[in-house]
Structures are given as structure tokens and as C-alpha cells.
C-alpha atoms as a PDB file:
ATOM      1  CA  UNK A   1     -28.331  12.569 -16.137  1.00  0.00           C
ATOM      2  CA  UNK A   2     -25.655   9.770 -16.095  1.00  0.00           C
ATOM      3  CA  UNK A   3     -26.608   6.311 -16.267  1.00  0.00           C
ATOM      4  CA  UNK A   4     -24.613   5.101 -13.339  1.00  0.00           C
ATOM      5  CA  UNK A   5     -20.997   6.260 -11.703  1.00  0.00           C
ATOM      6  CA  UNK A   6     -21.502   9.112  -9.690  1.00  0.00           C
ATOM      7  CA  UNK A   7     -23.802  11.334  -9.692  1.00  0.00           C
ATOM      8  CA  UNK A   8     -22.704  14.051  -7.599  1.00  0.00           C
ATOM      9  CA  UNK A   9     -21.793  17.302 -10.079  1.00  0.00           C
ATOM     10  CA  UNK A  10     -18.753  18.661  -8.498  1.00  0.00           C
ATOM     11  CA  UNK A  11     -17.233  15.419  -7.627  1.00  0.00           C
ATOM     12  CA  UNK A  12     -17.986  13.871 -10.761  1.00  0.00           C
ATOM     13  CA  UNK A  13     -16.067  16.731 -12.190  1.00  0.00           C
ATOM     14  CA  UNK A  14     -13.244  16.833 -10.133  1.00  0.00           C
ATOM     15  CA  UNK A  15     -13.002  12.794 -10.753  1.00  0.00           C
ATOM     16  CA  UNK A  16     -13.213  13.117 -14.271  1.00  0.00           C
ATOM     17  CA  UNK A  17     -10.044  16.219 -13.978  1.00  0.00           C
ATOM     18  CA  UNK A  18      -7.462  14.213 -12.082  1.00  0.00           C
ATOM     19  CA  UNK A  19      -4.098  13.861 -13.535  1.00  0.00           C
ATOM     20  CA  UNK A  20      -1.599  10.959 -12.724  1.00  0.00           C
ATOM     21  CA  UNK A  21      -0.721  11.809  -8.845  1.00  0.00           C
ATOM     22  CA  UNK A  22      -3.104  13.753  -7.536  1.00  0.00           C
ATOM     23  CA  UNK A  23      -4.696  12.981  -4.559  1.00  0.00           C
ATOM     24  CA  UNK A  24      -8.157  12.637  -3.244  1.00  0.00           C
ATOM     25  CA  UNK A  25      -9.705  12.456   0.175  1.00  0.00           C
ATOM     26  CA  UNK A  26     -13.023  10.402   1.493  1.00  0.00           C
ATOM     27  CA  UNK A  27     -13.365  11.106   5.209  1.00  0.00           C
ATOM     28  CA  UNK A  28     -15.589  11.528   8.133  1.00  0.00           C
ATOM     29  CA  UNK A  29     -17.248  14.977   9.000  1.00  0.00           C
ATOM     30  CA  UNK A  30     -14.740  15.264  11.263  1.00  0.00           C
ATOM     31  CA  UNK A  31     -11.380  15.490   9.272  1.00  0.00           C
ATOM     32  CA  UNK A  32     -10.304  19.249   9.105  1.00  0.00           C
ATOM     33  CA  UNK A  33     -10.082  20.361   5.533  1.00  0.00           C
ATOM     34  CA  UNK A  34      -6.931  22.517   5.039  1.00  0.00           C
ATOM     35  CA  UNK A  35      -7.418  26.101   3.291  1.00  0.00           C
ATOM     36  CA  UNK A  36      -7.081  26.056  -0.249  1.00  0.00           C
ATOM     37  CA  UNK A  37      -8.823  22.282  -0.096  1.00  0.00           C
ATOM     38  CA  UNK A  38     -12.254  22.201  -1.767  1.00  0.00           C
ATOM     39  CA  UNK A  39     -14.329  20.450   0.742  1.00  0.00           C
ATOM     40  CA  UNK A  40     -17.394  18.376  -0.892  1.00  0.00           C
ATOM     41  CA  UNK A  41     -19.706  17.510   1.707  1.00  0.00           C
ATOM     42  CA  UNK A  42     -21.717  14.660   1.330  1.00  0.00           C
ATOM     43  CA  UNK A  43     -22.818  14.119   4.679  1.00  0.00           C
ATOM     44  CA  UNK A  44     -26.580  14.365   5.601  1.00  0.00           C
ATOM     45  CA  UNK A  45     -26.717  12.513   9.128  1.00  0.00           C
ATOM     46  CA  UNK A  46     -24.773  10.014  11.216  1.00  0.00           C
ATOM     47  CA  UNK A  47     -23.528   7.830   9.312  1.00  0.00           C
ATOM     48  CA  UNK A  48     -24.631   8.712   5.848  1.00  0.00           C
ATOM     49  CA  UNK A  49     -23.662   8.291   3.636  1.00  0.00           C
ATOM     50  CA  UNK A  50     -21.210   5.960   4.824  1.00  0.00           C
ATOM     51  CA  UNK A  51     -17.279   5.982   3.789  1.00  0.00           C
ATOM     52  CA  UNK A  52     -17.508   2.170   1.919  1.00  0.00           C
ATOM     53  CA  UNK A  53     -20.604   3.176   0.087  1.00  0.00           C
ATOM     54  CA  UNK A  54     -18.656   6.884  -1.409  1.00  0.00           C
ATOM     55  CA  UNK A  55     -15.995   5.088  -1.686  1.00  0.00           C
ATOM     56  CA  UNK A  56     -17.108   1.964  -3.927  1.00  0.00           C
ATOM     57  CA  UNK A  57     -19.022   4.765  -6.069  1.00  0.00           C
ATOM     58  CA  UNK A  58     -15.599   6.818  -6.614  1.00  0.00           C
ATOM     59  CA  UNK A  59     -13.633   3.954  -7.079  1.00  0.00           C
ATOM     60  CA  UNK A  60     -15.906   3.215  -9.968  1.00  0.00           C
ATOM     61  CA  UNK A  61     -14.633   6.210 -12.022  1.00  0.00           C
ATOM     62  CA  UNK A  62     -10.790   6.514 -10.762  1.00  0.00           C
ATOM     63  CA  UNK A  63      -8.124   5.180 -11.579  1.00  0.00           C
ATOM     64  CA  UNK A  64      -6.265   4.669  -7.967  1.00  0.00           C
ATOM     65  CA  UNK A  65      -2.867   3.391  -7.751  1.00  0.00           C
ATOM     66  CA  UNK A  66      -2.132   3.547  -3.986  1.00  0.00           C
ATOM     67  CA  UNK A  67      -4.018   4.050  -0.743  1.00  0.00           C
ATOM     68  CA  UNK A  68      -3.087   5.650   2.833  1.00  0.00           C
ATOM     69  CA  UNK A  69      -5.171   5.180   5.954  1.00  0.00           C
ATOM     70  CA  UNK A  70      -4.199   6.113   9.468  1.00  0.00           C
ATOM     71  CA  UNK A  71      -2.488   4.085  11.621  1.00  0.00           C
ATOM     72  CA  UNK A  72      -5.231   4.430  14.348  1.00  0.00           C
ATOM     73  CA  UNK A  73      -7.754   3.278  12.114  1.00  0.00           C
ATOM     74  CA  UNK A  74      -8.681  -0.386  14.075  1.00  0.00           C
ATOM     75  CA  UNK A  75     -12.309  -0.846  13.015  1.00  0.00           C
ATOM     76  CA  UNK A  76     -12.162  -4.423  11.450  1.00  0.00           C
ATOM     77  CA  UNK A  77     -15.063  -3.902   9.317  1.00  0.00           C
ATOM     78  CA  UNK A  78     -14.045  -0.922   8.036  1.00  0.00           C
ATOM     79  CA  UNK A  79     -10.517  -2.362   7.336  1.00  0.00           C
ATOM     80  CA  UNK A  80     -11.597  -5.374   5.545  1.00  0.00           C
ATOM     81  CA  UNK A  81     -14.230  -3.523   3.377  1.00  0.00           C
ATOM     82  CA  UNK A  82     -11.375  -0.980   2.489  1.00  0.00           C
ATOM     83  CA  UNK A  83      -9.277  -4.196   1.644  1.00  0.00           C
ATOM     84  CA  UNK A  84     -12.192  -5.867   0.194  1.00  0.00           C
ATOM     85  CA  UNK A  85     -12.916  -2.634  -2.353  1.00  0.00           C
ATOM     86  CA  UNK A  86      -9.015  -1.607  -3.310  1.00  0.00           C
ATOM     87  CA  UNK A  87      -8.551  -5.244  -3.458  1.00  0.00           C
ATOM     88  CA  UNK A  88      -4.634  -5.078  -5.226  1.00  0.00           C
ATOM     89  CA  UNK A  89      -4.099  -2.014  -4.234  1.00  0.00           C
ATOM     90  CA  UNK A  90      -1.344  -1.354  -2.301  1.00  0.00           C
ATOM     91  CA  UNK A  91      -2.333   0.404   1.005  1.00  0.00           C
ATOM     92  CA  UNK A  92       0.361   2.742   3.212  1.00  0.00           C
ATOM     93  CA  UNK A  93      -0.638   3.478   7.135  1.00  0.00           C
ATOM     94  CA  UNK A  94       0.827   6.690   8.676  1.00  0.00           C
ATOM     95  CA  UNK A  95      -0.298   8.148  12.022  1.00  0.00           C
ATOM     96  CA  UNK A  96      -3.258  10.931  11.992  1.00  0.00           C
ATOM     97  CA  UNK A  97      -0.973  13.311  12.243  1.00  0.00           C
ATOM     98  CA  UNK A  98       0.741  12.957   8.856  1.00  0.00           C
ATOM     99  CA  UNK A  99      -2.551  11.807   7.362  1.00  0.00           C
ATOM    100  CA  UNK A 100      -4.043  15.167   8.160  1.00  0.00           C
ATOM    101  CA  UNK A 101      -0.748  16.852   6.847  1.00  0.00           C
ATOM    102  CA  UNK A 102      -0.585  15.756   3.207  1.00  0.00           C
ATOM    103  CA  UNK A 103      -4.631  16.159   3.181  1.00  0.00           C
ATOM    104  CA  UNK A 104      -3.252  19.996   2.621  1.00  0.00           C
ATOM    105  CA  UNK A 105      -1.676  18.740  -0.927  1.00  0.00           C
ATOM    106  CA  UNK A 106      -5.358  17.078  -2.073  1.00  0.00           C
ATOM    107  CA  UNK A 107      -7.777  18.154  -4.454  1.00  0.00           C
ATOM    108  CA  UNK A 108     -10.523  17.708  -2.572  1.00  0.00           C
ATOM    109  CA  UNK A 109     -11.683  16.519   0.526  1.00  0.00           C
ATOM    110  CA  UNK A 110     -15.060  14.487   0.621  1.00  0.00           C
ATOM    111  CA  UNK A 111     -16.954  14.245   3.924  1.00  0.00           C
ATOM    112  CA  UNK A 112     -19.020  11.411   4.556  1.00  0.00           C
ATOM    113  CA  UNK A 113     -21.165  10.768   7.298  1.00  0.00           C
ATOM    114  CA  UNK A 114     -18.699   7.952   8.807  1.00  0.00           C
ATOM    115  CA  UNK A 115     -18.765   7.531  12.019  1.00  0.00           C
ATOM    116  CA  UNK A 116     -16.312   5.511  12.984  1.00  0.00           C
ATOM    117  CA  UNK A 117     -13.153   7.656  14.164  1.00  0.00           C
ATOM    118  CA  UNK A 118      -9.841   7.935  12.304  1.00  0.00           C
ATOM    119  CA  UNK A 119     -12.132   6.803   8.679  1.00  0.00           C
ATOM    120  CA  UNK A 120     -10.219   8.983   7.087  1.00  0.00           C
ATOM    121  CA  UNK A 121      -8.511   7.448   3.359  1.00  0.00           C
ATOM    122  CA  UNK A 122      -6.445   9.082   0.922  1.00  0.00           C
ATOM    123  CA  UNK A 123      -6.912   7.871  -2.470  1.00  0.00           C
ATOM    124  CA  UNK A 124      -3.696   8.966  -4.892  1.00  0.00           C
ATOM    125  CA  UNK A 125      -4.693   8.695  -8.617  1.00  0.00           C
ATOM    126  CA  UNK A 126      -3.267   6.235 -11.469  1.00  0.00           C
ATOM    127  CA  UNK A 127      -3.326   5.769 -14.816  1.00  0.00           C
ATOM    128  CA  UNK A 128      -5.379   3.585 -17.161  1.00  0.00           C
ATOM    129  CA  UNK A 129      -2.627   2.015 -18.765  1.00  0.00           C
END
């Protein structure tokens, strides 16, 4: 068992396999998950466990260089806690509709148990140096 970082086996693993580029989405159980998209459900009732808390925990191990959110995401908690945990990093908005399109070129899709609609983010992976 790790010490801290995640926990989770598969995600862990894909985490620790990402290459410079490659995207990763942590949505609600709501987002469709496009064939040939590993879907990692997390989800275990409303609401948890909830997108901030997956996301702080993946953030922890990944390197992300640039965030997209939808456009129709208006929650002002939710925004400023995304804000709050990408801090410099640069986020992009785009409507649902080409959020849910390039979801089709991620690794994986994590569900949450958000519940707050359109809290949906796409995390595209950096480099260390």
C-alpha cells in the first residue's frame, strides 16, 4: 500500500503511464464516455466522491500543463475551487459540445459522483521539467 497519492489501482496506473500530451478526464456520472475510452468509475452515491476532492488527489501525482472546462459550467464554487487547485494553470472554456468531443481522444475518463451539471474537466498532461 502507498503512503499517500492515490490509491485507486487502475488510476494510479494510468497516472503514473501518461506521456507529455495526453489527456485525462474527471467528470460527473453523467458525461458519456466515448468507445475505446476506459471509464474508471469512482462514483458510489450523489455526490461522492466529489469532483474537487478526485481532483486535488490526481493533481497530486500529474504533471498538468493546461485545463478545459465547459463553457456552461457557472457553479461559483466549483469554479473557484477549480481555480483555487490548478492555481497557474492556464484554463480553456469550450461549449459541452466540443468538451464531450475531444473526451473521445482521452485516456481515461473518471466519474465522480459530482453533481453539479456541466462538472466535467479535462486535464492535458505536462512535463516535470
Amino acid at each position: 500500500m502507498r503512503h499517500a497519492g492515490l490509491w485507486h489501482p487502475r488510476l494510479a496506473a494510468l497516472v503514473a503511464g501518461m506521456g507529455h500530451g495526453d489527456l485525462l478526464v474527471v467528470a460527473d456520472p453523467g458525461l458519456p464516455v466515448p468507445a475505446g475510452v476506459e471509464p474508471i468509475d469512482l462514483v458510489f452515491a450523489r455526490g461522492e466522491p466529489g469532483l474537487l476532492t478526485v481532483l486535488r488527489t490526481v493533481l497530486a501525482d500529474l504533471v498538468v500543463e493546461r485545463a478545459t472546462v465547459a463553457d456552461q459550467l457557472a457553479d461559483p464554487g466549483l469554479l473557484n475551487g477549480l481555480r483555487a487547485q490548478l492555481g497557474d494553470i492556464p484554463i480553456d472554456r469550450v461549449t459541452h459540445e466540443q468538451l464531450k468531443a475531444v473526451t473521445a481522444t482521452a485516456k481515461a475518463v473518471v466519474r465522480t459522483g459530482e453533481a453539479t451539471p456541466y462538472a466535467n474537466i479535462i486535464l492535458q498532461a505536462g512535463v516535470p521539467f
